[in-house]
PDB file of N, CA and C in Angstrom:
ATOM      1  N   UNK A   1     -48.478 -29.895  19.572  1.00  0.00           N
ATOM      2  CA  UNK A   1     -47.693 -30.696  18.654  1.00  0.00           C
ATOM      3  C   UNK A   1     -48.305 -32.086  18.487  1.00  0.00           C
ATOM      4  N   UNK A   2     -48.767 -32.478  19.396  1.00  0.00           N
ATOM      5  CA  UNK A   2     -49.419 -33.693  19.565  1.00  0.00           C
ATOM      6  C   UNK A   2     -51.100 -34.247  18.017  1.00  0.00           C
ATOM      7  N   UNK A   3     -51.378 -32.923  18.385  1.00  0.00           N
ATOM      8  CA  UNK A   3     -52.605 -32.368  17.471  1.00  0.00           C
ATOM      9  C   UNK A   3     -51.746 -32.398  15.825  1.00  0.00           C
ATOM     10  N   UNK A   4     -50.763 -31.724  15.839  1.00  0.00           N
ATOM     11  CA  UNK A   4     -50.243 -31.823  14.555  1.00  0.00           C
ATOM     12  C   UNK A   4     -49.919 -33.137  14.211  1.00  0.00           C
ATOM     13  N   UNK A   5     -49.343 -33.923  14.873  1.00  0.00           N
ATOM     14  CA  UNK A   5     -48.434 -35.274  14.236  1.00  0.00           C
ATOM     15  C   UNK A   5     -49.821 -36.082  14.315  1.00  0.00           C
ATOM     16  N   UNK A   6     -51.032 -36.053  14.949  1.00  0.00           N
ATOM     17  CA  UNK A   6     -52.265 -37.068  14.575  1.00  0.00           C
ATOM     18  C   UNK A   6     -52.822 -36.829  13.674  1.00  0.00           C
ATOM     19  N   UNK A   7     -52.817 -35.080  12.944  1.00  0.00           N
ATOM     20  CA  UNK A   7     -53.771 -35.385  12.245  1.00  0.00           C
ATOM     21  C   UNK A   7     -53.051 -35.252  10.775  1.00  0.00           C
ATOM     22  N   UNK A   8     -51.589 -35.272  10.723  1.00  0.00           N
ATOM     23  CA  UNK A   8     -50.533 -35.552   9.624  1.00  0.00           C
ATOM     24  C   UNK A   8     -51.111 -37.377   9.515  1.00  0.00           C
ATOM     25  N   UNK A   9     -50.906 -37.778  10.023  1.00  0.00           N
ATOM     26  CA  UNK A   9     -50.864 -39.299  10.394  1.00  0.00           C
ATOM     27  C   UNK A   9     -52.055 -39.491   9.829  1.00  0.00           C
ATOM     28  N   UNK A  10     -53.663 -39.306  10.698  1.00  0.00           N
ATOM     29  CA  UNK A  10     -54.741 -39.454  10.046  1.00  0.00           C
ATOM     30  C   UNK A  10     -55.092 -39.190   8.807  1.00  0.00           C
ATOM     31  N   UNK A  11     -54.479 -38.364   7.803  1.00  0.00           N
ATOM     32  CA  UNK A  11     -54.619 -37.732   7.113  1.00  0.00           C
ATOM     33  C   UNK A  11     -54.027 -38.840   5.578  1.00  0.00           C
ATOM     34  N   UNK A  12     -52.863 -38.912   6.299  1.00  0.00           N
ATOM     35  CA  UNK A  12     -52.158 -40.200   5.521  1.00  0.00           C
ATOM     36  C   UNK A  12     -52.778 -41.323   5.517  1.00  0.00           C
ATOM     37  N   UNK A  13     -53.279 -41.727   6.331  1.00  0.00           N
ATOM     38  CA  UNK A  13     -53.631 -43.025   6.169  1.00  0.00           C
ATOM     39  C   UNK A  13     -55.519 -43.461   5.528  1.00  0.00           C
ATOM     40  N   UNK A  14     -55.728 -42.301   6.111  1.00  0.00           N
ATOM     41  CA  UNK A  14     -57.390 -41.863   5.437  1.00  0.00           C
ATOM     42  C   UNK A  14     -57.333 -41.682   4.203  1.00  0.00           C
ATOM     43  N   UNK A  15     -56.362 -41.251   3.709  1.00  0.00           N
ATOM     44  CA  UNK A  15     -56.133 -40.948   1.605  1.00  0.00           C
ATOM     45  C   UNK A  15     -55.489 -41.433   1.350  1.00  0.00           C
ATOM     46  N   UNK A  16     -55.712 -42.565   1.667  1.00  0.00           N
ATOM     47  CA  UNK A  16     -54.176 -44.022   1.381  1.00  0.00           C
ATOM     48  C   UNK A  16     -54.910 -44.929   0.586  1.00  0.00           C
ATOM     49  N   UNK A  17     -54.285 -45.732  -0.388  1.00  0.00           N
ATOM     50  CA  UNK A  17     -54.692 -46.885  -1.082  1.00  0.00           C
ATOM     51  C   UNK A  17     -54.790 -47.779   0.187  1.00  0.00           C
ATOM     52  N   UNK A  18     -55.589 -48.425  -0.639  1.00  0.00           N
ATOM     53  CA  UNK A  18     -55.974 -49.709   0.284  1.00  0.00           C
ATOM     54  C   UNK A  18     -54.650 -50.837   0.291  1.00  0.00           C
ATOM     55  N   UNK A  19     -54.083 -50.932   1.566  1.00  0.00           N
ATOM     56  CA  UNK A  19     -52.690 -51.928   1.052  1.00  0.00           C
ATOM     57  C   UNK A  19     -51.509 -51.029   1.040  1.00  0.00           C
ATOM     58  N   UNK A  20     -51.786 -49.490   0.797  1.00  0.00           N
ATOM     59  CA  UNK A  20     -50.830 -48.852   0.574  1.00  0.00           C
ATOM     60  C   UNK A  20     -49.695 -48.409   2.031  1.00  0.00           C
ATOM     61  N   UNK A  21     -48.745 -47.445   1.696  1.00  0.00           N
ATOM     62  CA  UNK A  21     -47.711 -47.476   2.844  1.00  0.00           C
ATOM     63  C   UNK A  21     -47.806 -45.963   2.966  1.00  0.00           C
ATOM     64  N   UNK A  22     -47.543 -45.561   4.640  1.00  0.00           N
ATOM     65  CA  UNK A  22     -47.062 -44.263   4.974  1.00  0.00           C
ATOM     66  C   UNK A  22     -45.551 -44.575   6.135  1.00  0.00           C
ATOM     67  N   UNK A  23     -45.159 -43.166   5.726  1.00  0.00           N
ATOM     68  CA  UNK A  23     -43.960 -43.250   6.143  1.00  0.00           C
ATOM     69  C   UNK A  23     -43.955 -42.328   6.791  1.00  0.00           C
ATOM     70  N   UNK A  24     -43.062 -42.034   7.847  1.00  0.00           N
ATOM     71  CA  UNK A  24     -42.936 -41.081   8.840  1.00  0.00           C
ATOM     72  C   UNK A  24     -41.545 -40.662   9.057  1.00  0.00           C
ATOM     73  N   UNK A  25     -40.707 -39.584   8.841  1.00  0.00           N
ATOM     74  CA  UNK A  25     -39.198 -39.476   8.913  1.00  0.00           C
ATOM     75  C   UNK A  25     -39.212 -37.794  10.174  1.00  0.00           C
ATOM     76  N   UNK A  26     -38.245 -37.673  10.770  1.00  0.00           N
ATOM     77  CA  UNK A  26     -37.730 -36.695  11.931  1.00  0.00           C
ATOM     78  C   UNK A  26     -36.415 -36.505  11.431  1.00  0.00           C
ATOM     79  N   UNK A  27     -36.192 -35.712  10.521  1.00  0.00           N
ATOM     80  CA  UNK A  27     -34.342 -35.161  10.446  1.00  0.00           C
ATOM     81  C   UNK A  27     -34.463 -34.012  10.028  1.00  0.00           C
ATOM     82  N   UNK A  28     -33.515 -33.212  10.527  1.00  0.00           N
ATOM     83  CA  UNK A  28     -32.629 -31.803  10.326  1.00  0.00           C
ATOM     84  C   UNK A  28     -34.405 -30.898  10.158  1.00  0.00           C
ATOM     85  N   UNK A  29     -34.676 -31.429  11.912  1.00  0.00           N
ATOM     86  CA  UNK A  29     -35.795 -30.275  12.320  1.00  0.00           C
ATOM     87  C   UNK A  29     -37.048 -30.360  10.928  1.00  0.00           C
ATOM     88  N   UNK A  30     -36.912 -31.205  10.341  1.00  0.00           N
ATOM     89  CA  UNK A  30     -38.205 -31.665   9.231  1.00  0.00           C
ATOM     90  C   UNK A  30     -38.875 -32.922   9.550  1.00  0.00           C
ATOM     91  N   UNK A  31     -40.326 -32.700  10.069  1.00  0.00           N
ATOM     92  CA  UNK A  31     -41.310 -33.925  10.351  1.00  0.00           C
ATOM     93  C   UNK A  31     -41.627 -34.045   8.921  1.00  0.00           C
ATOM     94  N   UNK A  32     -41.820 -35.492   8.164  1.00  0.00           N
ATOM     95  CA  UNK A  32     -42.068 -35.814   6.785  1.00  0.00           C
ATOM     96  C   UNK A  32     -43.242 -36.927   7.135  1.00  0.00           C
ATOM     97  N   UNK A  33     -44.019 -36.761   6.796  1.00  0.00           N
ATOM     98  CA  UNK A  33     -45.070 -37.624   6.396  1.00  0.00           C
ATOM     99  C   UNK A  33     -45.434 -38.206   5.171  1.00  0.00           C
ATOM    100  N   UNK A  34     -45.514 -39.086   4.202  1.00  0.00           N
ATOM    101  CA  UNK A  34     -45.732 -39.749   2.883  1.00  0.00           C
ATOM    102  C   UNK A  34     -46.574 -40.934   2.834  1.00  0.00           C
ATOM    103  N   UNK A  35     -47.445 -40.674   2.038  1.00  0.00           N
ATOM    104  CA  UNK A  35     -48.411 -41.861   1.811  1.00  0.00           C
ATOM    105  C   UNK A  35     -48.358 -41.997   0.392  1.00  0.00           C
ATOM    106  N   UNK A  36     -49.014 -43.336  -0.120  1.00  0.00           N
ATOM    107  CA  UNK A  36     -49.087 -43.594  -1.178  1.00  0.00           C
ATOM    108  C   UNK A  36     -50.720 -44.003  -1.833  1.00  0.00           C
ATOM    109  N   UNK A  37     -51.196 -42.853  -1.766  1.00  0.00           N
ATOM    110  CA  UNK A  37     -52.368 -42.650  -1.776  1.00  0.00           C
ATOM    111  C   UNK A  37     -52.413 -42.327  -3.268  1.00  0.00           C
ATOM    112  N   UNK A  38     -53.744 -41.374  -3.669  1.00  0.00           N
ATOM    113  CA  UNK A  38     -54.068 -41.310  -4.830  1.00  0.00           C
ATOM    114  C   UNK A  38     -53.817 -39.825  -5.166  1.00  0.00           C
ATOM    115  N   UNK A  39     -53.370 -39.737  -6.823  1.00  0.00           N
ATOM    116  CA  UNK A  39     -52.341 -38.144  -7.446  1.00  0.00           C
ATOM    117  C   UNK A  39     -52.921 -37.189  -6.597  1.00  0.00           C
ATOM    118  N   UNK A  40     -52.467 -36.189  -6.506  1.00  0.00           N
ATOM    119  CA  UNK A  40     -52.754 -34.675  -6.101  1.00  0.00           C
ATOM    120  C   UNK A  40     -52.468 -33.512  -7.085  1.00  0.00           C
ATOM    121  N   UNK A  41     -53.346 -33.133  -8.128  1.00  0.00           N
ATOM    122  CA  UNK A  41     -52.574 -32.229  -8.946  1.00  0.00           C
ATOM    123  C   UNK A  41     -52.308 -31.148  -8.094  1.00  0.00           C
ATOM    124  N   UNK A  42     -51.207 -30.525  -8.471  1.00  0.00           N
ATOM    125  CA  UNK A  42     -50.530 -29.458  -8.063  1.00  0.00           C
ATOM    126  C   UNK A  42     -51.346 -28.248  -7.824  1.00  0.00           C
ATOM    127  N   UNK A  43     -52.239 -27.891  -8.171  1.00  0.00           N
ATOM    128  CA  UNK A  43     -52.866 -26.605  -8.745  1.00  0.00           C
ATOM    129  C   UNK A  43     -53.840 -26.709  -7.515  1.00  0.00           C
ATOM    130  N   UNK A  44     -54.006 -28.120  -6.972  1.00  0.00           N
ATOM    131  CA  UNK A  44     -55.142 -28.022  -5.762  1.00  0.00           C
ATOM    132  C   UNK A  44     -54.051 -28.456  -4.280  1.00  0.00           C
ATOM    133  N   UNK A  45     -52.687 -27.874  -4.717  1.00  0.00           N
ATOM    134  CA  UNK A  45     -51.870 -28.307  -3.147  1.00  0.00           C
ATOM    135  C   UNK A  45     -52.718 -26.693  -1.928  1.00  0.00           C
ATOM    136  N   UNK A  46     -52.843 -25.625  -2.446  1.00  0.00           N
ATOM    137  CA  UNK A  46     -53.362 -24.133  -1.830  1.00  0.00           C
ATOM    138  C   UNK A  46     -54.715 -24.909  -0.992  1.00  0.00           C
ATOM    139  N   UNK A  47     -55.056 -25.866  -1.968  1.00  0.00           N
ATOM    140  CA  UNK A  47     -56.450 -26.049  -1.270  1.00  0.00           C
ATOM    141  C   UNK A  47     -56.537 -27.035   0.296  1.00  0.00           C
ATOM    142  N   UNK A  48     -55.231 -27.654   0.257  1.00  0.00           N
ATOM    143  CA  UNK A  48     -54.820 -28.904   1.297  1.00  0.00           C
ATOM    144  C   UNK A  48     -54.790 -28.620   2.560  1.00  0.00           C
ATOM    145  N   UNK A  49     -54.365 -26.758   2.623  1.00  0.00           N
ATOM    146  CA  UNK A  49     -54.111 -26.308   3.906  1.00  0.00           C
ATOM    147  C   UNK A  49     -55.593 -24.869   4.445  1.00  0.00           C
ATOM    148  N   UNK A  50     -56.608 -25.333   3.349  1.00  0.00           N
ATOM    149  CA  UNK A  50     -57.425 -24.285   3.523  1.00  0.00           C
ATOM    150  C   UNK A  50     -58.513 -24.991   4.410  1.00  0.00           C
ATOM    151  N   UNK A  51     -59.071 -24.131   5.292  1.00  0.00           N
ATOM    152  CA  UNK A  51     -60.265 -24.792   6.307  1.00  0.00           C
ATOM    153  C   UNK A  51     -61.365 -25.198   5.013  1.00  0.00           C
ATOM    154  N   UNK A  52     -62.300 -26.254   5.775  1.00  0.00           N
ATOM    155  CA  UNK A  52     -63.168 -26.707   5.165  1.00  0.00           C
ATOM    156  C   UNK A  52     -63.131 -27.033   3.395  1.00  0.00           C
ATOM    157  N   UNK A  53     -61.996 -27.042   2.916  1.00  0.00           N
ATOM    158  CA  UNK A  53     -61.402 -27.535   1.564  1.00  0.00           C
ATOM    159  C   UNK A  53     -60.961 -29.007   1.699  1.00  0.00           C
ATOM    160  N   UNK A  54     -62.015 -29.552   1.119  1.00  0.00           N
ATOM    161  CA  UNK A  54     -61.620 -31.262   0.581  1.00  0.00           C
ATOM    162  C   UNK A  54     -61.532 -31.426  -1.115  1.00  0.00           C
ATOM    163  N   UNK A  55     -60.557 -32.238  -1.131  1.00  0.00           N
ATOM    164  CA  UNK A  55     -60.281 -32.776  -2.338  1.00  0.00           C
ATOM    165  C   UNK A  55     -61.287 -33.236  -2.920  1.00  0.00           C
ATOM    166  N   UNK A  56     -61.624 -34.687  -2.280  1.00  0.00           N
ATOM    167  CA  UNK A  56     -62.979 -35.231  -3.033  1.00  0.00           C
ATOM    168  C   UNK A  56     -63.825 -35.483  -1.154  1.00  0.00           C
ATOM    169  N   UNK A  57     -65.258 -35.303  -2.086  1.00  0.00           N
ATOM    170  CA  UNK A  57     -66.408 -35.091  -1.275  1.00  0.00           C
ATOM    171  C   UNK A  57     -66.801 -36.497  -1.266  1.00  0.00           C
ATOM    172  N   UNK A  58     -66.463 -36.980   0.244  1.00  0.00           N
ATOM    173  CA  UNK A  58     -66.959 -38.310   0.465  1.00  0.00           C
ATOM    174  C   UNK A  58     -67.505 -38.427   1.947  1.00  0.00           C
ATOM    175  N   UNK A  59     -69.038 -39.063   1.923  1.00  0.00           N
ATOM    176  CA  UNK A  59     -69.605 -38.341   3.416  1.00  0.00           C
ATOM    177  C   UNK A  59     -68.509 -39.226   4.563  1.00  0.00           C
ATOM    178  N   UNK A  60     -68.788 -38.646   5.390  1.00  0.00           N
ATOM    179  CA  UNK A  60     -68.023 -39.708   6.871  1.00  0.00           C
ATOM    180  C   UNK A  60     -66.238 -39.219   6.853  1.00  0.00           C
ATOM    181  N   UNK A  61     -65.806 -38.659   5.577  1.00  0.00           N
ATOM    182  CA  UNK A  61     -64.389 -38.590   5.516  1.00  0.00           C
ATOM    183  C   UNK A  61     -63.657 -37.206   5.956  1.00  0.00           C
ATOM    184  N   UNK A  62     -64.568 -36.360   6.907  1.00  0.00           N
ATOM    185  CA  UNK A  62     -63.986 -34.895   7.876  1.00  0.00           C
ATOM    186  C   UNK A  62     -64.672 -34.181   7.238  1.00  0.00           C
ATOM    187  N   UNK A  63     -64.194 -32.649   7.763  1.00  0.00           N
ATOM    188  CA  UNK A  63     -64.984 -31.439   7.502  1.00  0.00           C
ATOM    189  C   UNK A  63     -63.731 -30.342   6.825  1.00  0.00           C
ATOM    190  N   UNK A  64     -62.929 -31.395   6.259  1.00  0.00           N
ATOM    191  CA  UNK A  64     -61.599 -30.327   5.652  1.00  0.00           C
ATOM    192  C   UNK A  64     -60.711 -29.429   6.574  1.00  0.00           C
ATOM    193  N   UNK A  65     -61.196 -30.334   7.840  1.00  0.00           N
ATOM    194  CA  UNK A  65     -59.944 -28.936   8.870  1.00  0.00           C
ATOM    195  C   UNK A  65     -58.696 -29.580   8.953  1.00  0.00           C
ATOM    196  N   UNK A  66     -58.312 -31.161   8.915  1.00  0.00           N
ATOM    197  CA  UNK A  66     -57.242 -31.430   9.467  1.00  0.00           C
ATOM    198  C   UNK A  66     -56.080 -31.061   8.986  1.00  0.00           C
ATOM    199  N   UNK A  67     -55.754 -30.092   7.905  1.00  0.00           N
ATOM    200  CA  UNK A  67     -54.085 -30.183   7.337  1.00  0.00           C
ATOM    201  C   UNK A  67     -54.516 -28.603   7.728  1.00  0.00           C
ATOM    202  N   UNK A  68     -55.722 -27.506   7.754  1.00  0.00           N
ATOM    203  CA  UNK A  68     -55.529 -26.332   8.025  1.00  0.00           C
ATOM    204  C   UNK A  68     -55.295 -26.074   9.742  1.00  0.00           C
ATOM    205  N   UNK A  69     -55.657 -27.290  10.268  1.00  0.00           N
ATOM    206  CA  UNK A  69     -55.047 -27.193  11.563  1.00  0.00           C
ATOM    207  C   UNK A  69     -53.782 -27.405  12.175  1.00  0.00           C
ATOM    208  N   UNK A  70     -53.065 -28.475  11.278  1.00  0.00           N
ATOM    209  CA  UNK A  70     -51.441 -28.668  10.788  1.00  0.00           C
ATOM    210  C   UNK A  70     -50.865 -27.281  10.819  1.00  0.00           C
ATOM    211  N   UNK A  71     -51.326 -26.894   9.766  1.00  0.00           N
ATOM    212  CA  UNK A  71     -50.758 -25.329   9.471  1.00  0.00           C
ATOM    213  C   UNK A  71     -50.959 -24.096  10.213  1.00  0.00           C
ATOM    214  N   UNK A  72     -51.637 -24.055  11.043  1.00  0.00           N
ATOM    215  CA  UNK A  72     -52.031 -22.915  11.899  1.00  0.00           C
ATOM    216  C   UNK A  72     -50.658 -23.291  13.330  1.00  0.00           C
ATOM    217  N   UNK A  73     -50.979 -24.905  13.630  1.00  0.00           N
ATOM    218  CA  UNK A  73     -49.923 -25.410  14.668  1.00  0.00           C
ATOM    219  C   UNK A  73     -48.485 -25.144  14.475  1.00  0.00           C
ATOM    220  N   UNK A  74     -48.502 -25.475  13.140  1.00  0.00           N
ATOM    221  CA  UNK A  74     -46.953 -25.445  12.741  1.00  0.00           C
ATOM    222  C   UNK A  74     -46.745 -23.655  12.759  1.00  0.00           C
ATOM    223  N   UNK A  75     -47.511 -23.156  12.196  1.00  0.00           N
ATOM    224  CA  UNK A  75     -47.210 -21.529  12.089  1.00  0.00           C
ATOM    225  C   UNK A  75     -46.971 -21.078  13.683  1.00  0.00           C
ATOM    226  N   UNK A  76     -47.971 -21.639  14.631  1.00  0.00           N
ATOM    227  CA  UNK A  76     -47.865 -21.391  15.607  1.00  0.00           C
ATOM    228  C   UNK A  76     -46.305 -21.346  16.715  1.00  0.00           C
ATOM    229  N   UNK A  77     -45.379 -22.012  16.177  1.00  0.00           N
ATOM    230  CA  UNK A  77     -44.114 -23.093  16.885  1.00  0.00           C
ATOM    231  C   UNK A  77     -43.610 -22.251  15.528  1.00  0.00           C
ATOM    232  N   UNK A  78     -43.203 -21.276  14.766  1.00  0.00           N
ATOM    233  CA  UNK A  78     -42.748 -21.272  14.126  1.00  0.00           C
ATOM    234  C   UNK A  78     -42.169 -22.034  12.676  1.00  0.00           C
ATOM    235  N   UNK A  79     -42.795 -22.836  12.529  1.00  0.00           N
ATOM    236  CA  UNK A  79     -42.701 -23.868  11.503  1.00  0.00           C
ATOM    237  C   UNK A  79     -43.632 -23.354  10.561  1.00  0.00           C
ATOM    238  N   UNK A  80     -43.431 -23.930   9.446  1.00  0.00           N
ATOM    239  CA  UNK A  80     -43.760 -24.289   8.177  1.00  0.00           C
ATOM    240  C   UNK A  80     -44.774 -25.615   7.679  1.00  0.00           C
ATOM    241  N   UNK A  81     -45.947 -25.578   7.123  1.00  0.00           N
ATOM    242  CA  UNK A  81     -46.169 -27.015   6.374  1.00  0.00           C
ATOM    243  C   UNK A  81     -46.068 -26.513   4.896  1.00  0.00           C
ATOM    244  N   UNK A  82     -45.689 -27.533   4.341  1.00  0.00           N
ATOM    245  CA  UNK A  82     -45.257 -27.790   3.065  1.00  0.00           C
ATOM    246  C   UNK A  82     -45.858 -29.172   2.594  1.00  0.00           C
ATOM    247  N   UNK A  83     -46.400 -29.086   1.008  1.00  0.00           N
ATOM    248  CA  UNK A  83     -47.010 -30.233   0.284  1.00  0.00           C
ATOM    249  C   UNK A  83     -46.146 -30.628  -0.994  1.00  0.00           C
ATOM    250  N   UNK A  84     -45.395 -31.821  -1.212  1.00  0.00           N
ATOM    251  CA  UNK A  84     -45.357 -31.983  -2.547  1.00  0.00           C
ATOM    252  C   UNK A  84     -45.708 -33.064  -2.647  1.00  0.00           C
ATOM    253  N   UNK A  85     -45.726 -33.232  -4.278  1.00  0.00           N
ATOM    254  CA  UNK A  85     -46.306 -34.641  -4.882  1.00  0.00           C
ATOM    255  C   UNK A  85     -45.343 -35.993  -4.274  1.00  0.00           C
ATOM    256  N   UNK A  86     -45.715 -37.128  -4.777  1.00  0.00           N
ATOM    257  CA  UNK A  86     -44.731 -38.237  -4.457  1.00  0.00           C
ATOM    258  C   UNK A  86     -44.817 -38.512  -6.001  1.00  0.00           C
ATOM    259  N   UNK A  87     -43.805 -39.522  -6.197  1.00  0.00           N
ATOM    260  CA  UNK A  87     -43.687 -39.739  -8.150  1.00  0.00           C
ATOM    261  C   UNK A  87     -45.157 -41.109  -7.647  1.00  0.00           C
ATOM    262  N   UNK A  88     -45.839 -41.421  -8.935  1.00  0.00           N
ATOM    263  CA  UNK A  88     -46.799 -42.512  -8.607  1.00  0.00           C
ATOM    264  C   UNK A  88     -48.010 -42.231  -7.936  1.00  0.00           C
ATOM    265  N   UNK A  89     -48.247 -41.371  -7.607  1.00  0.00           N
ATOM    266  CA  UNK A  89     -49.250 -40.744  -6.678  1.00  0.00           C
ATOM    267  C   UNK A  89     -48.840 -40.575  -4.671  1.00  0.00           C
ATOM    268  N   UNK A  90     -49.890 -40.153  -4.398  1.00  0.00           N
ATOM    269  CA  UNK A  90     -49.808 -39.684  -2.785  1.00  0.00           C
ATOM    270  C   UNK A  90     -48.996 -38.233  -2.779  1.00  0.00           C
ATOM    271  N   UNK A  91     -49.216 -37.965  -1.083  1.00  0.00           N
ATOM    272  CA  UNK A  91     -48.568 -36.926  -1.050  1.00  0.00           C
ATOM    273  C   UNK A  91     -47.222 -36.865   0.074  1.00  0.00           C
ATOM    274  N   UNK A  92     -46.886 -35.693   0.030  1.00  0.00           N
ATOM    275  CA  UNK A  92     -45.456 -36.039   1.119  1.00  0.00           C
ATOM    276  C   UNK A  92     -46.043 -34.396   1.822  1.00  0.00           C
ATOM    277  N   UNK A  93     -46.131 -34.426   2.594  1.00  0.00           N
ATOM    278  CA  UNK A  93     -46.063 -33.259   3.831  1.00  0.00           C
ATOM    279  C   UNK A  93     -45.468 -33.206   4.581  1.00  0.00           C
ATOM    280  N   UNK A  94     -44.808 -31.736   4.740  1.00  0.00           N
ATOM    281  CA  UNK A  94     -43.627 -31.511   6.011  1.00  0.00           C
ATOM    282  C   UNK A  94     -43.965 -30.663   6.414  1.00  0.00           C
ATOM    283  N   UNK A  95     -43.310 -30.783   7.830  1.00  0.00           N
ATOM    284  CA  UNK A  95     -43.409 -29.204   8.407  1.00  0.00           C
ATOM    285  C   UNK A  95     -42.261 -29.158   8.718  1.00  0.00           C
ATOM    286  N   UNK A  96     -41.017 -28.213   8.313  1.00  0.00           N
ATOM    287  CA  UNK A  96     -40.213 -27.472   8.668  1.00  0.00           C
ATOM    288  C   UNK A  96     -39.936 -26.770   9.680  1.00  0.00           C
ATOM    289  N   UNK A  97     -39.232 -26.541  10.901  1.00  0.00           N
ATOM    290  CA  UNK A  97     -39.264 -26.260  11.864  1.00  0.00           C
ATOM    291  C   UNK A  97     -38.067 -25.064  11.869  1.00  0.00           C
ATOM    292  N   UNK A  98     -38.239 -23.614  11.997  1.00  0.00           N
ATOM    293  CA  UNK A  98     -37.592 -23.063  11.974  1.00  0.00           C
ATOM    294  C   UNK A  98     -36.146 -22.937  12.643  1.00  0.00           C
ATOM    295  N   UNK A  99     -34.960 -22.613  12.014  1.00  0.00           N
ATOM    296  CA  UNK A  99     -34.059 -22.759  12.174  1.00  0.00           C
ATOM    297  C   UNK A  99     -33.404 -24.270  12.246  1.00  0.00           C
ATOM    298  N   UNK A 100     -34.372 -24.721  11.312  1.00  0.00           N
ATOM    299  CA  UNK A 100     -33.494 -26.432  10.863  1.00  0.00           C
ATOM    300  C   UNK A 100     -32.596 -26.274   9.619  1.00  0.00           C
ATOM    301  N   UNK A 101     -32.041 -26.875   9.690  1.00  0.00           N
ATOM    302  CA  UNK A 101     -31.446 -26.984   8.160  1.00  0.00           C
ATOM    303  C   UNK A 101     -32.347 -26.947   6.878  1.00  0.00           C
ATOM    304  N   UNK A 102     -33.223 -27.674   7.080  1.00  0.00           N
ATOM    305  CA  UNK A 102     -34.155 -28.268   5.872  1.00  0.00           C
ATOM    306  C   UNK A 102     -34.781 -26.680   6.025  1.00  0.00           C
ATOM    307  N   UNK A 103     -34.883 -25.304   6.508  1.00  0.00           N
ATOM    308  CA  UNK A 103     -35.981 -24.342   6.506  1.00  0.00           C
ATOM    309  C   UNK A 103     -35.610 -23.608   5.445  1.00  0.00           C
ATOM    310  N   UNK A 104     -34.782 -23.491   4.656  1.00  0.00           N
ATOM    311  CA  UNK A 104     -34.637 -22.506   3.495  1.00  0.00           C
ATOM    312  C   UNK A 104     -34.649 -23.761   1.966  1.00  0.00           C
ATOM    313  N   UNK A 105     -34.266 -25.342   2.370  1.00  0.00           N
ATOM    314  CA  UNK A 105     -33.596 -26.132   1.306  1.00  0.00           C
ATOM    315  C   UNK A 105     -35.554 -26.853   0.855  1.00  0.00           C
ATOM    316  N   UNK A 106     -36.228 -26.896   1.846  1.00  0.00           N
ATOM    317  CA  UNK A 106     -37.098 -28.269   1.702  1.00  0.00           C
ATOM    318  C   UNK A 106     -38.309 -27.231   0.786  1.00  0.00           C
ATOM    319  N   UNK A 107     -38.730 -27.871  -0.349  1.00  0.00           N
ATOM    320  CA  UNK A 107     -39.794 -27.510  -1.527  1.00  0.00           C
ATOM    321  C   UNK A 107     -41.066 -27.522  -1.343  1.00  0.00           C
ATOM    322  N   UNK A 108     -41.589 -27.402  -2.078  1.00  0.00           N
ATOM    323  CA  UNK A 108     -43.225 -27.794  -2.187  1.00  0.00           C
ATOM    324  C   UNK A 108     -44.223 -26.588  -1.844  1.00  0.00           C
ATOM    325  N   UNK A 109     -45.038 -26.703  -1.953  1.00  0.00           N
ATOM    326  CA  UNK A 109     -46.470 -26.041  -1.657  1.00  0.00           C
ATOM    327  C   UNK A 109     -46.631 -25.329  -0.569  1.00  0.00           C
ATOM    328  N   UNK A 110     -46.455 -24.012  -0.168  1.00  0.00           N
ATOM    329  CA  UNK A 110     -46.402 -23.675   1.580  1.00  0.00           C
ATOM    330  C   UNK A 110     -47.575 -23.226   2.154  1.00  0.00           C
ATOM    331  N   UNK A 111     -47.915 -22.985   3.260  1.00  0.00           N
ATOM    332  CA  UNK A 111     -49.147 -22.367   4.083  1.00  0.00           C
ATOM    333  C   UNK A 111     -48.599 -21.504   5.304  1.00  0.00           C
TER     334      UNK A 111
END
């Protein structure tokens, strides 16, 4: 779990505007992560949780594992990660934790 919430965190703050804010929320068994980073079209959320899949190719900035390692952890513990947009750009990622409230209600993109 430890592995999951660093590299949610790293992840946010590495695709963050410069100046920009991440947020971190814990309710009804849903870890939420949100940054205010730059858009994510929708059509490339499949790609967020795939190994070695980066958005944009910038050297020094990973090897595309950290959100498919999110998702393997969370699958692992029974959970869920989930991607949706934020309005303005960035993204919001959760992982859902089975048998929370939020596991049938919370949206977005799954892995």
């Amino acid at each position: 779990m430890k592995r999951l919430v660093t590299n949610l965190l790293d992840n946010a703050v590495r695709y963050n505007h410069p100046g920009g804010t991440v947020e971190v929320t814990l309710s009804r068994g849903a870890l939420t992560v949100r940054n205010t980073g730059p858009h994510v079209p929708q059509e490339r959320f499949g790609d967020l949780f795939t190994p070695f899949r980066r958005l944009h190719t910038t050297p020094g900035q990973g090897a595309g594992l950290g959100l498919s390692i999110v998702a393997a952890i969370a699958k692992a513990h029974g959970a869920e990660a989930r991607a949706n947009s934020n309005p303005g750009g960035g993204l919001e990622l959760v992982v859902v934790f089975a048998g929370s409230e939020d596991a049938s209600s919370a949206g977005g993109t799954s892995e």
